[in-house]
N, C-alpha and C. Protein backbone atom coordinates (compact mmCIF):
# COMPACT_ATOMS: atom_id res chain seq x y z
N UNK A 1 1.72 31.48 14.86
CA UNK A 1 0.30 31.76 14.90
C UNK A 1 -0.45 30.94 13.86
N UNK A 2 0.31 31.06 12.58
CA UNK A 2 -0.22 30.57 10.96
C UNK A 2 -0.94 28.74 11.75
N UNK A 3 0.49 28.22 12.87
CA UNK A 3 0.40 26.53 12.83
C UNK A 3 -0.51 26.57 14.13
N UNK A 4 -0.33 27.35 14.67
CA UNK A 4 -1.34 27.34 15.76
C UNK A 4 -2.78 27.15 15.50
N UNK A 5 -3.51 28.01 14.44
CA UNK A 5 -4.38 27.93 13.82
C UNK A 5 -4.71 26.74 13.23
N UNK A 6 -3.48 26.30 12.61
CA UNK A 6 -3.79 24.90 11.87
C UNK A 6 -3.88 23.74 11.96
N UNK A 7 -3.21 23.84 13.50
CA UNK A 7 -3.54 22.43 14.19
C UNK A 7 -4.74 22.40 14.87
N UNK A 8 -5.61 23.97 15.17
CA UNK A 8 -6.76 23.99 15.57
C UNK A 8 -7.67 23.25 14.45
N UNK A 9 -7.64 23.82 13.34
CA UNK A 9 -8.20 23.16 12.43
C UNK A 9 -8.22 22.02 12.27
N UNK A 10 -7.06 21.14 11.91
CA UNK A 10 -6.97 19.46 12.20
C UNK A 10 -7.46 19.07 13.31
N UNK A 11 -7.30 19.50 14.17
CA UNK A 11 -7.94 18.77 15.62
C UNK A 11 -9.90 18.80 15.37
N UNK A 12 -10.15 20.19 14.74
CA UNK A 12 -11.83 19.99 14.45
C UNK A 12 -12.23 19.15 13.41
N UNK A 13 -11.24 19.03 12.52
CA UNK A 13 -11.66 18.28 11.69
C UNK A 13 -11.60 16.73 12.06
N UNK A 14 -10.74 16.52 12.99
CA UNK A 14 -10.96 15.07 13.72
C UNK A 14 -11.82 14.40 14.27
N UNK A 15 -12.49 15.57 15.17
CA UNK A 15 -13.54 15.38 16.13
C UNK A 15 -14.72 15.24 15.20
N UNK A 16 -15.01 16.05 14.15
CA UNK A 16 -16.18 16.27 13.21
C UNK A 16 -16.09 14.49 12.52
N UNK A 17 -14.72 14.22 11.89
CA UNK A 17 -14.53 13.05 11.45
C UNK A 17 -15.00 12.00 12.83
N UNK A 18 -14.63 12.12 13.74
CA UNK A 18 -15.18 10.80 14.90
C UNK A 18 -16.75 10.40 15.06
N UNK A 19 -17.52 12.14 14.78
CA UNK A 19 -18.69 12.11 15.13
C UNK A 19 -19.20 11.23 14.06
N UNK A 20 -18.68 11.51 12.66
CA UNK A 20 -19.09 11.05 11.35
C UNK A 20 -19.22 9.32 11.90
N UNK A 21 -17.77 8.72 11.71
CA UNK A 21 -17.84 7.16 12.39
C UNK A 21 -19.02 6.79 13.46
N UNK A 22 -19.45 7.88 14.51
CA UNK A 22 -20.08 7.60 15.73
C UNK A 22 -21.43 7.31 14.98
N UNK A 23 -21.92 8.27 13.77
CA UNK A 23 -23.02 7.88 13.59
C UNK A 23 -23.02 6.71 12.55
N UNK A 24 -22.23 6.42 11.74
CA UNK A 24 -21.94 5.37 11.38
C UNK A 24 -22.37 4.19 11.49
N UNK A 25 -21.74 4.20 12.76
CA UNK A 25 -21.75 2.81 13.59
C UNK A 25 -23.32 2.80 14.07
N UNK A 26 -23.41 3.70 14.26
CA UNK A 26 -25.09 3.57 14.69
C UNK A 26 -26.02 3.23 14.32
N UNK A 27 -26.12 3.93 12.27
CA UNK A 27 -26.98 3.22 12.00
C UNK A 27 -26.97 2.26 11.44
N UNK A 28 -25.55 1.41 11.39
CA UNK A 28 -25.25 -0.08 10.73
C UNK A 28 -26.37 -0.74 11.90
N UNK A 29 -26.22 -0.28 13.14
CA UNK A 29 -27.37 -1.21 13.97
C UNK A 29 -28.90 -1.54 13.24
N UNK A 30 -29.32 -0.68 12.74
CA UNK A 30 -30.72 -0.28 12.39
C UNK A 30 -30.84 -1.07 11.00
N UNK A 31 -30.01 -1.80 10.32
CA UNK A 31 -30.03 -2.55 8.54
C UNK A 31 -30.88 -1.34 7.70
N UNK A 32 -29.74 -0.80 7.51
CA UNK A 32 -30.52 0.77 6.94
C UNK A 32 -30.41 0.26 5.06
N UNK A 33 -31.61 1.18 4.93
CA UNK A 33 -31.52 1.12 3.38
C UNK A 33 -30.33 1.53 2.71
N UNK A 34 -29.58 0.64 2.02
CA UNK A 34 -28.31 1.05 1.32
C UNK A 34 -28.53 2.49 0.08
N UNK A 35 -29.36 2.33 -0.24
CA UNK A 35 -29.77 3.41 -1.50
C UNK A 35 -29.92 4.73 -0.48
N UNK A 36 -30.53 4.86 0.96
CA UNK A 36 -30.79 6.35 1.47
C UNK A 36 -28.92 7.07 1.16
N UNK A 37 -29.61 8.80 0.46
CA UNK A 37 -28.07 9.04 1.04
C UNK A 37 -27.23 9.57 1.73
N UNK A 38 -27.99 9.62 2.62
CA UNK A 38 -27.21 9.67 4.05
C UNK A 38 -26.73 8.28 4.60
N UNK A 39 -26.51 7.13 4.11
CA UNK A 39 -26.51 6.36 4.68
C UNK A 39 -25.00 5.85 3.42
N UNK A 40 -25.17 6.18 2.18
CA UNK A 40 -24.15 6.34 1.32
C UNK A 40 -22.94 6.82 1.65
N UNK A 41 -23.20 8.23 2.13
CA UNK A 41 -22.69 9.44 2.67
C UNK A 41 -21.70 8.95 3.77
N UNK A 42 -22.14 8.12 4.71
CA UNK A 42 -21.43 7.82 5.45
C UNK A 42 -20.59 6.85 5.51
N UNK A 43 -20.80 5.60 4.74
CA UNK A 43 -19.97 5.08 4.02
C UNK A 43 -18.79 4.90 2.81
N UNK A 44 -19.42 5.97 2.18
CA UNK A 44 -18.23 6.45 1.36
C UNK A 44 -17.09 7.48 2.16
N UNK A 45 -17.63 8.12 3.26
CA UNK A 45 -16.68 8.93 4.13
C UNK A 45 -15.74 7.84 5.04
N UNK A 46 -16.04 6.68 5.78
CA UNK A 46 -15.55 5.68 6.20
C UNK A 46 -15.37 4.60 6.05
N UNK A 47 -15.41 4.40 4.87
CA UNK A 47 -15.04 3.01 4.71
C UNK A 47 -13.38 3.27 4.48
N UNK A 48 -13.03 4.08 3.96
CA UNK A 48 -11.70 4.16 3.39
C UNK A 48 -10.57 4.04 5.13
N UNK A 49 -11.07 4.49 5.81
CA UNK A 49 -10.36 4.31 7.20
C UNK A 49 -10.70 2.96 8.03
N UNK A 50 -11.99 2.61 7.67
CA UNK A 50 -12.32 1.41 8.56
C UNK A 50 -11.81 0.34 7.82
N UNK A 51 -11.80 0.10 6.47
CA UNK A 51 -11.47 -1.20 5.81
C UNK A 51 -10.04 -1.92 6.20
N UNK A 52 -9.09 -0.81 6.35
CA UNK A 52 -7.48 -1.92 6.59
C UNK A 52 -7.81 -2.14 7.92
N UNK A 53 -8.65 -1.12 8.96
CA UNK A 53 -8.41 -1.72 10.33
C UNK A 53 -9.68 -3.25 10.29
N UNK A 54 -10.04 -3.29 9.65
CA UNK A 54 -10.91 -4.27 9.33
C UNK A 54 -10.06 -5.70 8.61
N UNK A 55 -9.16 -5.27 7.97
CA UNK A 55 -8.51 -6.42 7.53
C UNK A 55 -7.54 -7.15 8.39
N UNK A 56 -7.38 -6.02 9.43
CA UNK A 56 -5.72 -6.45 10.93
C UNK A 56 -6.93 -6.74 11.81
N UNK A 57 -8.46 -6.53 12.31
CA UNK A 57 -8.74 -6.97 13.28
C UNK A 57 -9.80 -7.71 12.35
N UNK A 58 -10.51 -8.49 12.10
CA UNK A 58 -11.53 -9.16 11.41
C UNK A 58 -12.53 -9.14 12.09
N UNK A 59 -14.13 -9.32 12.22
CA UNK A 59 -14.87 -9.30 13.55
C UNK A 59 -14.78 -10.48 13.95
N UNK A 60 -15.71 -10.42 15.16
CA UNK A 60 -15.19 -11.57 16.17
C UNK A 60 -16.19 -12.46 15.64
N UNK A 61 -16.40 -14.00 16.02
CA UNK A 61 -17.32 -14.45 15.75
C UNK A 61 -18.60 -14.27 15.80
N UNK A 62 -19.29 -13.49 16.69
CA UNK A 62 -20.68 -12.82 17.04
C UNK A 62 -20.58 -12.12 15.92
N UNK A 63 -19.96 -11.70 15.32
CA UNK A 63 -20.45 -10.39 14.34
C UNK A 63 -20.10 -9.19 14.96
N UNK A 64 -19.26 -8.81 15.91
CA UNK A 64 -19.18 -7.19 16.31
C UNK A 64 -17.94 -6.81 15.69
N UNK A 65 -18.21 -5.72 15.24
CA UNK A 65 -17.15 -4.89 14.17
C UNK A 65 -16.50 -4.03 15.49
N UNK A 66 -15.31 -4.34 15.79
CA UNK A 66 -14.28 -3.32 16.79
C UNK A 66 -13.49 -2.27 15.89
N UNK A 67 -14.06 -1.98 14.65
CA UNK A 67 -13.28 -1.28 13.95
C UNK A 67 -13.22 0.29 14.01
N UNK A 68 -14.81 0.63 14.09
CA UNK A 68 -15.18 2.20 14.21
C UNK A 68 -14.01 2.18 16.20
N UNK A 69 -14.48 1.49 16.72
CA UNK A 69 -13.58 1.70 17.55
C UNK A 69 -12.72 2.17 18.10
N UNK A 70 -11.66 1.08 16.90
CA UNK A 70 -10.36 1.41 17.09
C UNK A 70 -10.11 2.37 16.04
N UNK A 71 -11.27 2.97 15.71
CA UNK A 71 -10.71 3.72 14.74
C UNK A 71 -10.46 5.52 15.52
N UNK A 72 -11.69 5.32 16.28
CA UNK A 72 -11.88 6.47 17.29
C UNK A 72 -10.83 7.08 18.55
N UNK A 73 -10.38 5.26 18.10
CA UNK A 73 -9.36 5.73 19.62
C UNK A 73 -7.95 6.04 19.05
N UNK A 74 -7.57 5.97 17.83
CA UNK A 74 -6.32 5.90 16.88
C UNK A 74 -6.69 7.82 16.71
N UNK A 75 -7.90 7.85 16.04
CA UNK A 75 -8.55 9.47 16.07
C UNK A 75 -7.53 10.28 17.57
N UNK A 76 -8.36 9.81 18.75
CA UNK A 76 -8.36 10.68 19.69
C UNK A 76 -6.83 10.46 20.06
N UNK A 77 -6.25 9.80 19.78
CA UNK A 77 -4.56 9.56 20.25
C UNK A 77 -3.97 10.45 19.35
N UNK A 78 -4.27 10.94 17.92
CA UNK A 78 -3.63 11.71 17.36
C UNK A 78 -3.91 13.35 17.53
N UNK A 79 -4.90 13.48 18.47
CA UNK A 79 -5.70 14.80 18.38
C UNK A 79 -5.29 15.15 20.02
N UNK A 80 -4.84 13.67 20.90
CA UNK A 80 -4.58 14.24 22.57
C UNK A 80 -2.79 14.13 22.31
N UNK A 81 -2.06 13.53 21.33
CA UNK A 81 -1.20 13.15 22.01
C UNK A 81 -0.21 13.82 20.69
N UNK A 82 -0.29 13.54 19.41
CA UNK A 82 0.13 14.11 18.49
C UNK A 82 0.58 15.28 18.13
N UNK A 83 -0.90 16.00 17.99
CA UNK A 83 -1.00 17.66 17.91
C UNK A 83 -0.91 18.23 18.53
N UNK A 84 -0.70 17.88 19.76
CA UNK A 84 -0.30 18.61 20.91
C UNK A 84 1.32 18.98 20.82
N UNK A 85 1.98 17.80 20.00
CA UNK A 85 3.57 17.96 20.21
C UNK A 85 4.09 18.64 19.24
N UNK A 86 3.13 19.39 18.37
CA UNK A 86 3.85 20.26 17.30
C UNK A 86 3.87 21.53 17.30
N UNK A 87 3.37 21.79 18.60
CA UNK A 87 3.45 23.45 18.97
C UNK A 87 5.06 23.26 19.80
């Protein structure tokens, strides 16, 4: 019951973490003021996950960052495919 619970928990805390990246990525679109801190906030929460996948994929020449990405989809593989196998 105790792990049942607790993988519920990790799994919300995943999804809460994806949303975090989702907005992320969003407002890197917008050249947001670095000083707002919400905009701090969200970078100090992701950079620490996006930076190595940033160093194995580099962006492409255009400038598009595939990192929040692959970061989302590394997320949802551990939350569909992972935590599922420890019950």
């Amino acid at each position: 019951m105790l792990l049942y619970r607790l993988v519920g928990f990790v799994g919300w805390l995943l999804d809460i973490y994806t949303w975090i990246i989702i907005a992320a990525a969003l407002i890197s679109w917008v050249s947001p003021d670095p000083s707002n801190p919400i905009v701090r906030f969200l970078r100090l929460v992701t950079e620490p996950v996006l930076r190595p996948i940033r160093r194995l994929l580099p962006p492409y020449q255009t400038g598009l960052d595939f990192s929040p990405l692959l970061a989302i989809l590394l997320i949802q593989f551990l939350r569909q495919v992972i935590l599922p196998s420890l019950f």
